[in-house]
Protein backbone atom coordinates (compact mmCIF):
# COMPACT_ATOMS: atom_id res chain seq x y z
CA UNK A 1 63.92 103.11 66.51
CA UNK A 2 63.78 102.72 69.93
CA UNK A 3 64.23 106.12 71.05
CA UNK A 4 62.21 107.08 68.12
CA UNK A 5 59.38 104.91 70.25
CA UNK A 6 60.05 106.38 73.68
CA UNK A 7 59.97 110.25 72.32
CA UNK A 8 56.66 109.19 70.54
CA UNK A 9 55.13 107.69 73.78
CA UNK A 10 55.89 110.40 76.16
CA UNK A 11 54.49 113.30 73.38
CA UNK A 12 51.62 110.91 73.81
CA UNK A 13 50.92 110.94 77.47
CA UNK A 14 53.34 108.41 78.92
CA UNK A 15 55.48 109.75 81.86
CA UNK A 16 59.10 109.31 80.89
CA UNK A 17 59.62 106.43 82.71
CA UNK A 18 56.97 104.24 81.53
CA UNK A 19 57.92 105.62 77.71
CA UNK A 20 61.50 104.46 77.70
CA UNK A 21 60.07 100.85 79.66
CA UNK A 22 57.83 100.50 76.74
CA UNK A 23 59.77 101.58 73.76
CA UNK A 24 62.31 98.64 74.86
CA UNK A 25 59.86 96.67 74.86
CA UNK A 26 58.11 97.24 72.11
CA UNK A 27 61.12 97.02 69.44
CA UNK A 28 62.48 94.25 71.21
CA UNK A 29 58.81 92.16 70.82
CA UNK A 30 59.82 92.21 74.36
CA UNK A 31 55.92 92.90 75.73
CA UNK A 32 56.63 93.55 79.26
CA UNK A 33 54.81 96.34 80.75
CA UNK A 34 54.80 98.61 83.85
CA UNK A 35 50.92 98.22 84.47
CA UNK A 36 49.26 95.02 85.56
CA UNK A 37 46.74 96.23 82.64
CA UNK A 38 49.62 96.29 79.74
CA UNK A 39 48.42 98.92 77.39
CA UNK A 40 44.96 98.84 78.24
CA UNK A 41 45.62 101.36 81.29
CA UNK A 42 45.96 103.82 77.82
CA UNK A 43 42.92 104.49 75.98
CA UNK A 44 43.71 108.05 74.76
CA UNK A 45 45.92 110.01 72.63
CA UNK A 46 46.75 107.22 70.02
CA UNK A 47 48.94 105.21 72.36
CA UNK A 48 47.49 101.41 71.09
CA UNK A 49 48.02 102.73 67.58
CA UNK A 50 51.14 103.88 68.14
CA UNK A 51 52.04 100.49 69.99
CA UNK A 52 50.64 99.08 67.62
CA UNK A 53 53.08 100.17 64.54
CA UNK A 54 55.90 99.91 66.75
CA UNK A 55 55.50 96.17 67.58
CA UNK A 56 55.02 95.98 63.88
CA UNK A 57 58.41 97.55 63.19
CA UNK A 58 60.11 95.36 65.07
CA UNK A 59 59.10 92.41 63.93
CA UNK A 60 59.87 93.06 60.24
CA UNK A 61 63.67 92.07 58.38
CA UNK A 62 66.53 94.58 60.21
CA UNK A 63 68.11 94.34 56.83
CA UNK A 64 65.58 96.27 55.25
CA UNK A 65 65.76 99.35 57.06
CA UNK A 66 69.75 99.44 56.16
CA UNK A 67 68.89 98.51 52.66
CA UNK A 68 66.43 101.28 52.57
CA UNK A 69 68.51 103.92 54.25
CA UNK A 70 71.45 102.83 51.70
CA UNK A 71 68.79 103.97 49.05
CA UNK A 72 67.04 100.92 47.91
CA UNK A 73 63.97 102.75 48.13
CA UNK A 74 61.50 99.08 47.13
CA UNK A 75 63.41 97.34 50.00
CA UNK A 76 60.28 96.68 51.95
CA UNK A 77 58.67 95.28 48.93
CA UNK A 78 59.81 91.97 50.53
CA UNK A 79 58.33 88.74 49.86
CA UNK A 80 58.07 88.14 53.37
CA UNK A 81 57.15 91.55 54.61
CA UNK A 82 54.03 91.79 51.73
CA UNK A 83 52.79 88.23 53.12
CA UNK A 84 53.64 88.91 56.90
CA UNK A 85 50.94 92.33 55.98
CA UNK A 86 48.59 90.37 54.26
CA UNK A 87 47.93 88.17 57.18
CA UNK A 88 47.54 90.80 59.56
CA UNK A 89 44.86 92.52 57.22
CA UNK A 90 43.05 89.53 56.89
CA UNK A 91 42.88 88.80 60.73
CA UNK A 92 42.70 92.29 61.88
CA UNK A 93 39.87 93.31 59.35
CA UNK A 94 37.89 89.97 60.17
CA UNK A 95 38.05 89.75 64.01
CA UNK A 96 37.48 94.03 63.97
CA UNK A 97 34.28 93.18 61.69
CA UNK A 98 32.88 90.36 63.89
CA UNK A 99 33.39 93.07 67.24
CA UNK A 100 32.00 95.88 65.25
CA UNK A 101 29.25 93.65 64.28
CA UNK A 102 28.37 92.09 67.03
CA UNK A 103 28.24 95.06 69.04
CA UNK A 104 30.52 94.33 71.63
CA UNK A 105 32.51 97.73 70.71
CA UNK A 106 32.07 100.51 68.59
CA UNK A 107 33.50 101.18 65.02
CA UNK A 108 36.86 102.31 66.28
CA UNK A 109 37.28 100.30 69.65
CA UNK A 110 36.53 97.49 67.83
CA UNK A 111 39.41 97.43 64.80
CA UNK A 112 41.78 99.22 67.35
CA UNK A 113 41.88 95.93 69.97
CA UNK A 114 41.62 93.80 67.15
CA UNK A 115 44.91 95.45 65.46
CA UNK A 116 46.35 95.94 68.62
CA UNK A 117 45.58 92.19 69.67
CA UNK A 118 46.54 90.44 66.49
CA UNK A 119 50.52 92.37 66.03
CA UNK A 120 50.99 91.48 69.35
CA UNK A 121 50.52 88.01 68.96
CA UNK A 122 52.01 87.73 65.52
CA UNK A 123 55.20 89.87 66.36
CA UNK A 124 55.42 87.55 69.54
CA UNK A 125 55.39 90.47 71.51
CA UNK A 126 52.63 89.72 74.00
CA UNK A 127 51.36 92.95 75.04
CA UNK A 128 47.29 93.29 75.57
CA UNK A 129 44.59 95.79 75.94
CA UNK A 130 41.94 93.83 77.01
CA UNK A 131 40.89 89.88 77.49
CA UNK A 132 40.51 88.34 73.86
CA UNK A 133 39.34 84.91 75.33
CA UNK A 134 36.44 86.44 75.81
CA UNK A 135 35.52 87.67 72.39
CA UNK A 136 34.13 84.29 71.53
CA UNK A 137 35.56 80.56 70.66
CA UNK A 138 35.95 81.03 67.16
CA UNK A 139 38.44 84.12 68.23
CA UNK A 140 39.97 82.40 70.36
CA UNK A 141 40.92 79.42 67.90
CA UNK A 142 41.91 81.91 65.51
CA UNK A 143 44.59 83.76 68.11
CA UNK A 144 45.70 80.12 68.62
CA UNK A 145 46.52 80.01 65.06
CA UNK A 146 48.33 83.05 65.17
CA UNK A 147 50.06 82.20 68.34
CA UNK A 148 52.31 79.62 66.03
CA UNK A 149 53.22 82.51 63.38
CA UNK A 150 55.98 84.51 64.30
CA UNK A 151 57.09 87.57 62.56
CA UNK A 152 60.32 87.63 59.76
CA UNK A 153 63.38 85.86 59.64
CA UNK A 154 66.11 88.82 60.82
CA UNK A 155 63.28 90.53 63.16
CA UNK A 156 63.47 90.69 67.00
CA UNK A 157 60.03 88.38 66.78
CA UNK A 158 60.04 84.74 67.65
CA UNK A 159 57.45 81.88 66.41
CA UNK A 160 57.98 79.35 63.42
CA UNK A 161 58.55 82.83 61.19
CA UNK A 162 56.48 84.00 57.74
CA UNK A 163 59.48 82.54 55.68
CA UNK A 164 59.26 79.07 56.96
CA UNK A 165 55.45 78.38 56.15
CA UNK A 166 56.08 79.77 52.66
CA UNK A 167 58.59 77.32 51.80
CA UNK A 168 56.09 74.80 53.27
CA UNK A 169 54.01 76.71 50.69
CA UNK A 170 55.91 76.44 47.77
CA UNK A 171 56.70 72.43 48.40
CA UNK A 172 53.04 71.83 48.42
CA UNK A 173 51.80 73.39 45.71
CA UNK A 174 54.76 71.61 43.55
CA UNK A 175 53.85 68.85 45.07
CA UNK A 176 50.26 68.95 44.04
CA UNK A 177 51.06 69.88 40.17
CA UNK A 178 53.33 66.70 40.26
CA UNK A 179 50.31 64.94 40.68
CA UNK A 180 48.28 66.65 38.74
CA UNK A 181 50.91 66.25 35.51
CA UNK A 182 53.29 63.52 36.92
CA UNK A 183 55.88 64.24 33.70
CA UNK A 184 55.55 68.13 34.43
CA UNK A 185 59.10 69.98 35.39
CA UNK A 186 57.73 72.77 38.42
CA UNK A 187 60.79 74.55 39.72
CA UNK A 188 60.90 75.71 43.09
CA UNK A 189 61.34 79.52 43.39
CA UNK A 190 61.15 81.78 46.16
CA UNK A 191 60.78 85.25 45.76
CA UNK A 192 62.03 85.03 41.65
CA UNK A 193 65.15 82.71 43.41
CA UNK A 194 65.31 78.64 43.24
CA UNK A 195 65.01 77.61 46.26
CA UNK A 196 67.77 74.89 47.57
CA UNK A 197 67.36 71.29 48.54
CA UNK A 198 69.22 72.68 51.99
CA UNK A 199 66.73 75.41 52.50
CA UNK A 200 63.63 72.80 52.22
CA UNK A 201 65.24 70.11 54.18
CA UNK A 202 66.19 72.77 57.26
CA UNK A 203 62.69 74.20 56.60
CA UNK A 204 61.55 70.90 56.81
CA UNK A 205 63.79 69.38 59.83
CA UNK A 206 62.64 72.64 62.10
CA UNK A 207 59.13 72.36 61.10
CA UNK A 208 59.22 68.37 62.74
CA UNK A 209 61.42 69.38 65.76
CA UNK A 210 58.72 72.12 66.54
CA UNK A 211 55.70 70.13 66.29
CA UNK A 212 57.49 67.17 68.26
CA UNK A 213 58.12 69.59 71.12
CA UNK A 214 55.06 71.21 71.62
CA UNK A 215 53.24 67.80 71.59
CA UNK A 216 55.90 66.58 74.11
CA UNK A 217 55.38 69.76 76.50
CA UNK A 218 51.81 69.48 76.11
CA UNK A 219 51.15 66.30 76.97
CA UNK A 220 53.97 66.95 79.80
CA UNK A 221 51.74 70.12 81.21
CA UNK A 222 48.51 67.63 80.65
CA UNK A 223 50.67 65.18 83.26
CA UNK A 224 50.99 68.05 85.46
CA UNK A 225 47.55 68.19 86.57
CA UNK A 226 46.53 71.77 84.01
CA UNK A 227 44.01 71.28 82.13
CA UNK A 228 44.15 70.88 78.08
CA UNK A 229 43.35 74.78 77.08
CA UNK A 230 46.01 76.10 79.81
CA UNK A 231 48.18 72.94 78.06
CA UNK A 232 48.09 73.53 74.80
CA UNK A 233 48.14 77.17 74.78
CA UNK A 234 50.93 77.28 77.49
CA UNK A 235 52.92 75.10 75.53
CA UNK A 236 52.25 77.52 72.33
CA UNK A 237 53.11 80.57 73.73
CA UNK A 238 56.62 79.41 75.18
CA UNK A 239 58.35 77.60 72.13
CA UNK A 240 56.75 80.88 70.45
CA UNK A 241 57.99 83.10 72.90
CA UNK A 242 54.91 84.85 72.61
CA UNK A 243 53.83 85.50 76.34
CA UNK A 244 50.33 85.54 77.06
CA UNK A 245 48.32 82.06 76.15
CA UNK A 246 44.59 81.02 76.47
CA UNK A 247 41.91 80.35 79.10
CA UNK A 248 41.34 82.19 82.40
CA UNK A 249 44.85 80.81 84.12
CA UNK A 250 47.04 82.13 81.80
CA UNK A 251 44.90 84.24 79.54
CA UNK A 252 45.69 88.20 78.68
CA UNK A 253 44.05 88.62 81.94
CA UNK A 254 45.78 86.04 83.58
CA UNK A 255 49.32 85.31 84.78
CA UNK A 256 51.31 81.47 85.13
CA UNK A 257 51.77 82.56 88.97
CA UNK A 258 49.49 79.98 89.90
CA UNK A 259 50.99 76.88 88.05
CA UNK A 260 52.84 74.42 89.29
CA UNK A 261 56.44 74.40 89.85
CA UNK A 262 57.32 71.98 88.05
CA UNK A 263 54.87 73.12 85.00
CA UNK A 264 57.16 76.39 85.26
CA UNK A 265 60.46 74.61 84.83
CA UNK A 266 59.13 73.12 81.54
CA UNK A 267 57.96 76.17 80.14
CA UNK A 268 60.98 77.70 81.28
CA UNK A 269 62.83 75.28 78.91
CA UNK A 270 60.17 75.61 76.28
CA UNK A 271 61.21 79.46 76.32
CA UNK A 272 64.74 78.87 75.94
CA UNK A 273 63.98 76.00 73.05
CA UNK A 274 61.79 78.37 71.54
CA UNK A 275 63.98 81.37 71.28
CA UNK A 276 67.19 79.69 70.32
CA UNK A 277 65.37 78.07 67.63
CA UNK A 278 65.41 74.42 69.34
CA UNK A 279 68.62 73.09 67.73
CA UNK A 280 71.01 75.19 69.77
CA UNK A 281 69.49 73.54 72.55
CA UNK A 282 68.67 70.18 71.44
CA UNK A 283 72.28 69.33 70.23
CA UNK A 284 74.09 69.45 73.55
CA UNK A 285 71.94 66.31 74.29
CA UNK A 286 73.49 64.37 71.70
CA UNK A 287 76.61 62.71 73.25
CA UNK A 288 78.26 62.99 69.71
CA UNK A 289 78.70 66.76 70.21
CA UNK A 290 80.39 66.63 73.71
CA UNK A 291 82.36 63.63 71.84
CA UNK A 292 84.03 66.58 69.47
């Protein structure tokens, strides 16, 4: 897939260097780029579009590309993959309506950035084409949203993952028929499967951890002297491993180069909590484990 992505880039108008730089990057969610711009140094020839579906491939279940090549031919009819596609139509169609709309770009422009903008984000990759903080604040709480997402479990994409919020899914809406009809019997299925008391609880457990970290780095940047947007969004985008957050410091158009040291340490950590899932990392704190 990856060399699949650097022959498509260079047919495209990348040089061969910069097609092989961004083709590892792009599979991997990787998001680093050769141009201070990222992607928006290329406007023509389909090169955002073809980004575009590449960050998209890689953030999608590995599995599924052996099960299809081994013939299952409905293996990307995936409960996650369907849901992790529905989102992105959702977001991409409304933000691309409300820049169409509002005239800040035509027809094209408008649902190319806002594709472009929204996989990156939600595939953790990172990349940009142009400053989204500036497309309004209702955007820009929406990209927040996303920022928490992730791509599939088995993908090279980092966040809290599709899979985990529809467990979260399927224990509330049992939850709310129990109250509803208290004697009622509501299974818990996931994809046609029953879904185990182990998979909620870890579902569950991770869900906690994540939110008690991010609050704990947050408030830790806050102590730092950054203010709450650079905070809050910095804090985001390194348990998410996402890359880019909010706010003219660290924005698309922005870079951390001017935080603190100190505020780069933590996020530092918050990147390696965030990509080894935070229990890796959190149990070689507990004095039990060294214990063993």
């Amino acid at each position: 897939m990856t060399v699949v992505a650097g022959v498509a880039y260079w047919l495209a108008g990348m040089n061969p260097f910069d097609a092989i730089v961004h083709a590892l990057t792009s599979i991997a969610t990787g998001g680093y780029s050769t141009s201070d711009q990222s992607f928006g140094r290329w406007e023509d020839n389909g090169i955002q579009w073809l980004a575009t579906l590449f960050m998209l491939s890689g953030t999608l279940p590995f599995v599924l590309y052996v099960r299809f090549l081994a013939g299952d031919r409905r293996a990307f009819f995936d409960r996650q993959v369907k849901s992790l596609l529905g989102l992105l139509a959702v977001s991409v169609g409304g933000i691309g309506t409300w820049l169409a709309a509002s005239g800040q770009y035509g027809f094209e422009q408008a649902y190319r950035y806002a594709a472009f903008s929204v996989v990156s984000v939600v595939t953790t990759t990172g990349y940009a084409v142009t400053d989204y903080g500036q497309w309004g604040a209702a955007i820009v709480g929406v990209f927040f949203l996303l920022t928490f997402v992730g791509g599939c479990t088995g993908s090279t994409s980092g966040g809290i993952k599709i899979f985990r919020f529809e467990v979260m899914a399927v224990m509330l809406r049992v939850h709310f028929l129990r109250l509803l009809y208290p004697n009622g019997v509501f299974p818990r299925s996931y994809d046609g499967k029953p879904l185990s008391d182990e998979v909620i609880g870890s579902v569950v457990a991770f869900l906690t951890v994540f939110l008690v970290c991010y609050a704990v780095i947050t408030v830790v940047l806050l102590g730092l002297g950054l203010d709450f947007l650079t905070s809050a969004s910095g804090a985001a985008t390194a348990l998410s491993n996402v890359g880019p957050g909010l706010g003219e410091t660290i924005g698309p158009a922005g870079t951390f180069a001017s935080l603190p040291s100190a505020a780069k340490w933590v996020l530092s950590f918050a990147m390696l909590l965030g990509r080894l899932e935070l229990f890796t990392v959190l149990i070689i704190f507990l004095p039990r484990f060294w214990r063993g």
